[in-house]
PDB file of N, CA and C in Angstrom:
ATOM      1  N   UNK A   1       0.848  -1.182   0.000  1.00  0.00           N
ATOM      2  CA  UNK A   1       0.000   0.000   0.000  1.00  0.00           C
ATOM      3  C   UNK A   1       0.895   1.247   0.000  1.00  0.00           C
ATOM      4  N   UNK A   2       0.559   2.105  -0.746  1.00  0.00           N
ATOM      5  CA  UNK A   2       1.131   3.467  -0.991  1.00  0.00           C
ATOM      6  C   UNK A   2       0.873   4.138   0.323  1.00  0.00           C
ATOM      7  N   UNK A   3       1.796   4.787   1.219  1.00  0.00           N
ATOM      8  CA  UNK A   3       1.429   5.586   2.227  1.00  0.00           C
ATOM      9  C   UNK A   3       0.301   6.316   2.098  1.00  0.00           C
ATOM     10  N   UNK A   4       0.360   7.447   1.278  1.00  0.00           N
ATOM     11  CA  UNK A   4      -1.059   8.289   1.083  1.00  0.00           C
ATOM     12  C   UNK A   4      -2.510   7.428   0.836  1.00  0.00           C
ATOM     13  N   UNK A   5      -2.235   6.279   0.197  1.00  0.00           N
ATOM     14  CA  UNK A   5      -3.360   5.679   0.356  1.00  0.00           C
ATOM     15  C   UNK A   5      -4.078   5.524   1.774  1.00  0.00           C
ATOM     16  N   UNK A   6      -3.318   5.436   2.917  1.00  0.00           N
ATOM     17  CA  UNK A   6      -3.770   5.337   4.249  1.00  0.00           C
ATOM     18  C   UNK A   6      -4.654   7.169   4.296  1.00  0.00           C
ATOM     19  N   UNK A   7      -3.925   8.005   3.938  1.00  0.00           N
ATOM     20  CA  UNK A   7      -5.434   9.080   4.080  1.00  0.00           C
ATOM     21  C   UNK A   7      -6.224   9.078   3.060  1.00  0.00           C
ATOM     22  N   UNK A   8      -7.474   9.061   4.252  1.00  0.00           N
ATOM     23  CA  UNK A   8      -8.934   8.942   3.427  1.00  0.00           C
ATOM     24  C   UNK A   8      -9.500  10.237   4.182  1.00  0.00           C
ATOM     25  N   UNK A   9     -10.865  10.495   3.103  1.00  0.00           N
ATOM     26  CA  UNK A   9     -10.848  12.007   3.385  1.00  0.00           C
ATOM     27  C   UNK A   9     -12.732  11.656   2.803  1.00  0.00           C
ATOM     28  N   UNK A  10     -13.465  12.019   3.859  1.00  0.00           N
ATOM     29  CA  UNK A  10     -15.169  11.781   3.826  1.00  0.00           C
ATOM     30  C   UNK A  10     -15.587  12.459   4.815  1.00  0.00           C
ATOM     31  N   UNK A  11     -16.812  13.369   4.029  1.00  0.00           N
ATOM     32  CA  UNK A  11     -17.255  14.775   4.885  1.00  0.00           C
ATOM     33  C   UNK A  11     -17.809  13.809   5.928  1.00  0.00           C
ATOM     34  N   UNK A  12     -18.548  12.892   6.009  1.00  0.00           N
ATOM     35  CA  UNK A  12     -18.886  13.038   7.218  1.00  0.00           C
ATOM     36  C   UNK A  12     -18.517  12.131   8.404  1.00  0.00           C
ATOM     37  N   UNK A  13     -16.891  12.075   8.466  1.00  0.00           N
ATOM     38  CA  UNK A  13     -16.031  11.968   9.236  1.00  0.00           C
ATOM     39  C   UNK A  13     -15.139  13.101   9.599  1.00  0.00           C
ATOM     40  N   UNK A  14     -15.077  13.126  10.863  1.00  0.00           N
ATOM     41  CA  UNK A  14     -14.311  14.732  11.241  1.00  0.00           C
ATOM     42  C   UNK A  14     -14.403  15.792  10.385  1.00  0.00           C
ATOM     43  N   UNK A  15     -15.708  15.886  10.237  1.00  0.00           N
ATOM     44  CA  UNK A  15     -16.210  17.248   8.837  1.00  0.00           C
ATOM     45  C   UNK A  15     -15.351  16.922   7.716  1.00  0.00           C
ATOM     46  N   UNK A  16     -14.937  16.063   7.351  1.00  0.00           N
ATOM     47  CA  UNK A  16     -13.917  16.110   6.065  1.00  0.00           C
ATOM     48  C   UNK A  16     -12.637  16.485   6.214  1.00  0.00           C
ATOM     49  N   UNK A  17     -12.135  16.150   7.246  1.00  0.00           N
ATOM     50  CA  UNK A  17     -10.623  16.444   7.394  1.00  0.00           C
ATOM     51  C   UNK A  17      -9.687  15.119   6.961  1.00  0.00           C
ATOM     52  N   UNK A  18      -8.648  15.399   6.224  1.00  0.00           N
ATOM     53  CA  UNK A  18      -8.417  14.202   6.092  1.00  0.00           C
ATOM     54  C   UNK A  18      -8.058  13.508   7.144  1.00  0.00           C
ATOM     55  N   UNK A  19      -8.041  12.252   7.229  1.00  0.00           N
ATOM     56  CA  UNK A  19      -7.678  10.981   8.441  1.00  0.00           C
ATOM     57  C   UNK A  19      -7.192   9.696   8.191  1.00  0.00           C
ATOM     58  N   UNK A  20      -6.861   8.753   8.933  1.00  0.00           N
ATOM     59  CA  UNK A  20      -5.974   7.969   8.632  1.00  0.00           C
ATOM     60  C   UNK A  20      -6.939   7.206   8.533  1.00  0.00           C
ATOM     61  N   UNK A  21      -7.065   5.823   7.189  1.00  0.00           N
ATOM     62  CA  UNK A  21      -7.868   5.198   7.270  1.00  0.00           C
ATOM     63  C   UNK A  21      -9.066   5.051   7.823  1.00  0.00           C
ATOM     64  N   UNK A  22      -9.863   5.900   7.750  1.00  0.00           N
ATOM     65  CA  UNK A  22     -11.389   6.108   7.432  1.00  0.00           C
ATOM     66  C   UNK A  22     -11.177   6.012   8.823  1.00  0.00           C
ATOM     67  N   UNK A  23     -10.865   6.275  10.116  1.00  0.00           N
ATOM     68  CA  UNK A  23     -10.424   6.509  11.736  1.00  0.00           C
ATOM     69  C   UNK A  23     -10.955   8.031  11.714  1.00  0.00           C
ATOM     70  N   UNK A  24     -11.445   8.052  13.059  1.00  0.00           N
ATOM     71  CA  UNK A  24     -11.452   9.489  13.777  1.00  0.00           C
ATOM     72  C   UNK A  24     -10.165   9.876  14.294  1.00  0.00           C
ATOM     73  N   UNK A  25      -9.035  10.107  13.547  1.00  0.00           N
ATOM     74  CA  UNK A  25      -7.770  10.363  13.794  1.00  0.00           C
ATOM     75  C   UNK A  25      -7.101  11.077  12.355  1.00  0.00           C
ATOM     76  N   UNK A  26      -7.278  12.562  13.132  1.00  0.00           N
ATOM     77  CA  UNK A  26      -6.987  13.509  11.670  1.00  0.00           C
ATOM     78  C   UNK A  26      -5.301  13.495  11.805  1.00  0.00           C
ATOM     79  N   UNK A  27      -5.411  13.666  10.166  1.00  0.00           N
ATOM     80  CA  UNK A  27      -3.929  14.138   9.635  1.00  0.00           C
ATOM     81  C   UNK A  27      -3.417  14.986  10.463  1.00  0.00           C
ATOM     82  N   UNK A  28      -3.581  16.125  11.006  1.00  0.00           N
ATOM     83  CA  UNK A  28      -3.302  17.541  11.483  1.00  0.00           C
ATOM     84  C   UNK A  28      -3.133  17.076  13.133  1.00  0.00           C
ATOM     85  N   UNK A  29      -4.004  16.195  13.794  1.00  0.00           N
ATOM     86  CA  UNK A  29      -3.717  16.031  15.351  1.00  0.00           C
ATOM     87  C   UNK A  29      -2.218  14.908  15.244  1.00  0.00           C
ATOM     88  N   UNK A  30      -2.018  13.884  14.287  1.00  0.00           N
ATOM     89  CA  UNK A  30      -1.199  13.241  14.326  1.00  0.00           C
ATOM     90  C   UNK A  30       0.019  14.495  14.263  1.00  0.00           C
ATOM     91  N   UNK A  31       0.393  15.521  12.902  1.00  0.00           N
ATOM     92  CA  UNK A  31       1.233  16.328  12.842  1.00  0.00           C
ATOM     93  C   UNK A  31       1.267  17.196  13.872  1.00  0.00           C
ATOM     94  N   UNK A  32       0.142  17.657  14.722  1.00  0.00           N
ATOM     95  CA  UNK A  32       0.609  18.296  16.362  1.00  0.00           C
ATOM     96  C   UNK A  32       1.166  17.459  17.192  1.00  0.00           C
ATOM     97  N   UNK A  33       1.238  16.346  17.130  1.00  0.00           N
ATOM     98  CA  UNK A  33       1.724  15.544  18.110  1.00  0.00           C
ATOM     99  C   UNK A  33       3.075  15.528  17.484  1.00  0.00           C
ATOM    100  N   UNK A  34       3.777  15.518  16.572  1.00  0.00           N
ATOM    101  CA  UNK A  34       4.628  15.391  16.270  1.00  0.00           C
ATOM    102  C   UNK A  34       5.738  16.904  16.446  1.00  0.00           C
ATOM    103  N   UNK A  35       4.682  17.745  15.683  1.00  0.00           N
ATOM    104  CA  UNK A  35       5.093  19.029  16.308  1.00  0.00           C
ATOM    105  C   UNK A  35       5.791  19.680  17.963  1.00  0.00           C
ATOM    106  N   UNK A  36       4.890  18.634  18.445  1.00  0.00           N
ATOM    107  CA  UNK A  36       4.734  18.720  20.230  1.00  0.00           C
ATOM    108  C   UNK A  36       6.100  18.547  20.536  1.00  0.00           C
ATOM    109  N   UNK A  37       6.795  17.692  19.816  1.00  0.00           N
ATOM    110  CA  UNK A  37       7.712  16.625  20.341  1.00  0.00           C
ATOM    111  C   UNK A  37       7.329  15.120  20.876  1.00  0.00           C
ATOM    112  N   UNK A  38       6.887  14.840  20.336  1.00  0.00           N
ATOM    113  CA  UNK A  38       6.339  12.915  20.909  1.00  0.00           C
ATOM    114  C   UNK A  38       6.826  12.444  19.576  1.00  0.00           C
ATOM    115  N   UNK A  39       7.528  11.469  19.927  1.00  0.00           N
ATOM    116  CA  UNK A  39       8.306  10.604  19.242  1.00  0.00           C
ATOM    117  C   UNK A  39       6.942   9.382  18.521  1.00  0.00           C
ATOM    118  N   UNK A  40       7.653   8.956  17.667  1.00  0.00           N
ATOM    119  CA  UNK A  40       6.398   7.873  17.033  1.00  0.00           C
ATOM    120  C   UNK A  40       5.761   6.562  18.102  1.00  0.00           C
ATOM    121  N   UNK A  41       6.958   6.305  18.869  1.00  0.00           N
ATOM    122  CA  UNK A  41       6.806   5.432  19.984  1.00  0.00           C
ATOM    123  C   UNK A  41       5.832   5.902  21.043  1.00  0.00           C
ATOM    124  N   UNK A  42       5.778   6.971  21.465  1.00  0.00           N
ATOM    125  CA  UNK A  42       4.799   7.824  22.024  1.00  0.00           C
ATOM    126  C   UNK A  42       3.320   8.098  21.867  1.00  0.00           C
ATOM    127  N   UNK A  43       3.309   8.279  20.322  1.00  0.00           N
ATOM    128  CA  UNK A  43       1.800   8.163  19.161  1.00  0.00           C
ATOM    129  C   UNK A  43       1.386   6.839  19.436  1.00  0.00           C
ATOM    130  N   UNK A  44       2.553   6.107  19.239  1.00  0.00           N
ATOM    131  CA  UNK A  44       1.653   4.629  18.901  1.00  0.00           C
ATOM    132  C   UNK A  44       1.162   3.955  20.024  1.00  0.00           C
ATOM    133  N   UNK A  45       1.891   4.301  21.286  1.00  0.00           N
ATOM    134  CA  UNK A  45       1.704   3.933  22.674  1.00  0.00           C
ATOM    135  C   UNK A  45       0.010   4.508  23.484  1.00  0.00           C
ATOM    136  N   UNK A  46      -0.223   6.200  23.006  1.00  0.00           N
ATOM    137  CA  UNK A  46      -1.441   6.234  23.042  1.00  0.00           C
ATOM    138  C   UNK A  46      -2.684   6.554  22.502  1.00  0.00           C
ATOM    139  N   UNK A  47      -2.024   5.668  20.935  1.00  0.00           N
ATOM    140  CA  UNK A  47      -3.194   5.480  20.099  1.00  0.00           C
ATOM    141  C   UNK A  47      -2.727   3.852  19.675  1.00  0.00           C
ATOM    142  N   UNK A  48      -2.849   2.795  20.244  1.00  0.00           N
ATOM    143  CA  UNK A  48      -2.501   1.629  19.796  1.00  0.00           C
ATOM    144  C   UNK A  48      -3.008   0.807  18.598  1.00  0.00           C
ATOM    145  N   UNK A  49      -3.900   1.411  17.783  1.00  0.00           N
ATOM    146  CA  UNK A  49      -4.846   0.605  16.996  1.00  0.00           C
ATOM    147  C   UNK A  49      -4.374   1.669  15.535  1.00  0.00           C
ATOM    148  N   UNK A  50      -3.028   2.670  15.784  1.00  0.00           N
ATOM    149  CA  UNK A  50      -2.212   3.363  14.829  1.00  0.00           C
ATOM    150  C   UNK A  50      -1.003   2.121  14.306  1.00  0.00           C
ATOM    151  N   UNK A  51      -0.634   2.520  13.224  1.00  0.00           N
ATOM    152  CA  UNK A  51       0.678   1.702  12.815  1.00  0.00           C
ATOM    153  C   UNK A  51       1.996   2.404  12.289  1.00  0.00           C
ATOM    154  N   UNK A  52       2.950   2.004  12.380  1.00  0.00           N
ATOM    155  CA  UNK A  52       4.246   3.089  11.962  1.00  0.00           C
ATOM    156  C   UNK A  52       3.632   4.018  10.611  1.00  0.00           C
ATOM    157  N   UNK A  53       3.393   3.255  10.023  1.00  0.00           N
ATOM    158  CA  UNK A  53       2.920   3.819   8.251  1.00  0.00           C
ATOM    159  C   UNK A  53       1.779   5.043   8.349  1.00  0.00           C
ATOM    160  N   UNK A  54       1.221   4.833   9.327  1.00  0.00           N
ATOM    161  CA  UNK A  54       0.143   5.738   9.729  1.00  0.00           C
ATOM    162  C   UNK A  54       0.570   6.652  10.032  1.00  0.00           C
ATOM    163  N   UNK A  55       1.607   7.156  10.866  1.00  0.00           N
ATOM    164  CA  UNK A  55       2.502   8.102  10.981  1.00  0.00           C
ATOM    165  C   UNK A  55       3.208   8.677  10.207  1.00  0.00           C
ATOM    166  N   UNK A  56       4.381   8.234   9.045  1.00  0.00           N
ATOM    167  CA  UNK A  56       4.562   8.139   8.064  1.00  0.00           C
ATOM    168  C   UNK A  56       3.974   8.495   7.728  1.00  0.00           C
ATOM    169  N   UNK A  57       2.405   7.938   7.130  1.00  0.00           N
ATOM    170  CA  UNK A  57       1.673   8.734   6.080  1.00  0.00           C
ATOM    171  C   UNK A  57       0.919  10.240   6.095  1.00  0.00           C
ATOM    172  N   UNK A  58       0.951  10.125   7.491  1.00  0.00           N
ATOM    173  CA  UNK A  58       0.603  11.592   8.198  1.00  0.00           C
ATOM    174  C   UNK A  58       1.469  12.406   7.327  1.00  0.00           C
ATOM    175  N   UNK A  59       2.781  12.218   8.042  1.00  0.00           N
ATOM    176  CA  UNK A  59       4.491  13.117   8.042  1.00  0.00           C
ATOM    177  C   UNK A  59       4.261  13.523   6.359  1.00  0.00           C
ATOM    178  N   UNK A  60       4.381  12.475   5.233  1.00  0.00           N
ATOM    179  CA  UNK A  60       4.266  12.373   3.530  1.00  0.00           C
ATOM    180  C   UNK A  60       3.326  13.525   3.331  1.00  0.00           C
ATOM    181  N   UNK A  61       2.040  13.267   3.653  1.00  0.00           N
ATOM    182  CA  UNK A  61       0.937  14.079   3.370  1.00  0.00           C
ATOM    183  C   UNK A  61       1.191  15.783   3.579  1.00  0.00           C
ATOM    184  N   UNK A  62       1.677  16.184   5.059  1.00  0.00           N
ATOM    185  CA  UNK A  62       1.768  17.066   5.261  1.00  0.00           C
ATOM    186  C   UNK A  62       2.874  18.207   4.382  1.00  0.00           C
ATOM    187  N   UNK A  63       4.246  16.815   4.268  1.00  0.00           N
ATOM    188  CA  UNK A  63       5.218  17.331   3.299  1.00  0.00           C
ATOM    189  C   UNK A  63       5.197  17.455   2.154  1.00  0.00           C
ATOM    190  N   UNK A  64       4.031  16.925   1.396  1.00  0.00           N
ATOM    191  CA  UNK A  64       3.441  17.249  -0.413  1.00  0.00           C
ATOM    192  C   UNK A  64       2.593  18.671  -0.154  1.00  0.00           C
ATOM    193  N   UNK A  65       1.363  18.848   1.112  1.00  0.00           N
ATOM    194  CA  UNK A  65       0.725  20.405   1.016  1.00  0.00           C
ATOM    195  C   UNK A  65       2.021  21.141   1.190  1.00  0.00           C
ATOM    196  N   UNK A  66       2.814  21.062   1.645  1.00  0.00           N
ATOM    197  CA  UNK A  66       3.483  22.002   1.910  1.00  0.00           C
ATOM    198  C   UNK A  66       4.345  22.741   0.998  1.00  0.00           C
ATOM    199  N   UNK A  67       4.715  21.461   0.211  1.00  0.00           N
ATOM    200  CA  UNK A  67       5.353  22.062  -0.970  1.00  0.00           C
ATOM    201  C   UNK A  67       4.954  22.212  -2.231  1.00  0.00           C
ATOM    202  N   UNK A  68       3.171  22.487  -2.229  1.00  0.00           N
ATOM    203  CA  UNK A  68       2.437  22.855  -2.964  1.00  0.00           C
ATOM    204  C   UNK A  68       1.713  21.736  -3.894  1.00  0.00           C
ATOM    205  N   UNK A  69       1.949  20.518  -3.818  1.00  0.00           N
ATOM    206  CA  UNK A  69       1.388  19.559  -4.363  1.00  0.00           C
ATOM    207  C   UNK A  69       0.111  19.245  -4.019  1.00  0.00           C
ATOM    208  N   UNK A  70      -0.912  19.385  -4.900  1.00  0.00           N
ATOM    209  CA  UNK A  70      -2.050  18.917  -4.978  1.00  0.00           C
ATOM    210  C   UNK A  70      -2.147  17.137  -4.126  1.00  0.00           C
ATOM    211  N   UNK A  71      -3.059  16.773  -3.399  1.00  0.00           N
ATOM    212  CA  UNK A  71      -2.815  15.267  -3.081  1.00  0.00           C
ATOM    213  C   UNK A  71      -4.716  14.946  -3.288  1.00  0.00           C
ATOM    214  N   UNK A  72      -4.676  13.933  -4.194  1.00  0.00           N
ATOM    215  CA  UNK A  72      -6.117  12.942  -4.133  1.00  0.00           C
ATOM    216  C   UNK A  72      -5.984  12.560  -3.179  1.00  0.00           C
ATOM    217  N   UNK A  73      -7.143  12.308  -2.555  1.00  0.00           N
ATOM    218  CA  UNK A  73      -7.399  11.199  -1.207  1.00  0.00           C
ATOM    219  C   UNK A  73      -8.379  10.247  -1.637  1.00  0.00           C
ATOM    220  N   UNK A  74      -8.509   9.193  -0.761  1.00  0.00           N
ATOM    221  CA  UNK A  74      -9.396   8.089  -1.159  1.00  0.00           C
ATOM    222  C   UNK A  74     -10.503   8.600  -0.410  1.00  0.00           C
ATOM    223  N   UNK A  75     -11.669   7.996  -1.072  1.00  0.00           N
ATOM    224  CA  UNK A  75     -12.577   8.210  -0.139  1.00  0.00           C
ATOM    225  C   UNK A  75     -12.803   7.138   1.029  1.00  0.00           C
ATOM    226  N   UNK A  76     -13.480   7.364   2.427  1.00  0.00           N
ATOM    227  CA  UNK A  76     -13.569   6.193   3.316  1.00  0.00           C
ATOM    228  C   UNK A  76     -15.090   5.920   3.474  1.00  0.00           C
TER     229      UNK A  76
END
């Protein structure tokens, strides 16, 4: 599976924010946590039902908006 494939993006989950596999766990709270300083071991410790790639695919996602790349999402 392609990292970005893990975000899926459906209004009526977290208003349409994207999220990790159709989860109530947005792109943007994973990247504050990361922001925070919490290590991936940290994420995964208290969100256990997350996977490394999920993180990862967070980190990918955020680093294509940023550098202006358009990203499809799947729908969930």
């Amino acid at each position: 599976m392609n990292l970005i494939e893990r975000i899926t993006h459906n209004p009526s989950v977290m208003g349409g924010k994207p999220c990790i596999r159709g989860m109530r766990v947005t792109v943007g709270m994973i990247l504050g946590l990361i922001a925070s300083g919490h290590s991936s071991k940290e994420i995964l410790e208290s969100y256990p039902y997350l996977e490394v790639d999920d993180i990862n695919a967070a980190a990918a996602y955020g680093a294509m908006l940023a550098q202006g790349y358009e990203v499809e999402l799947v729908g969930a």
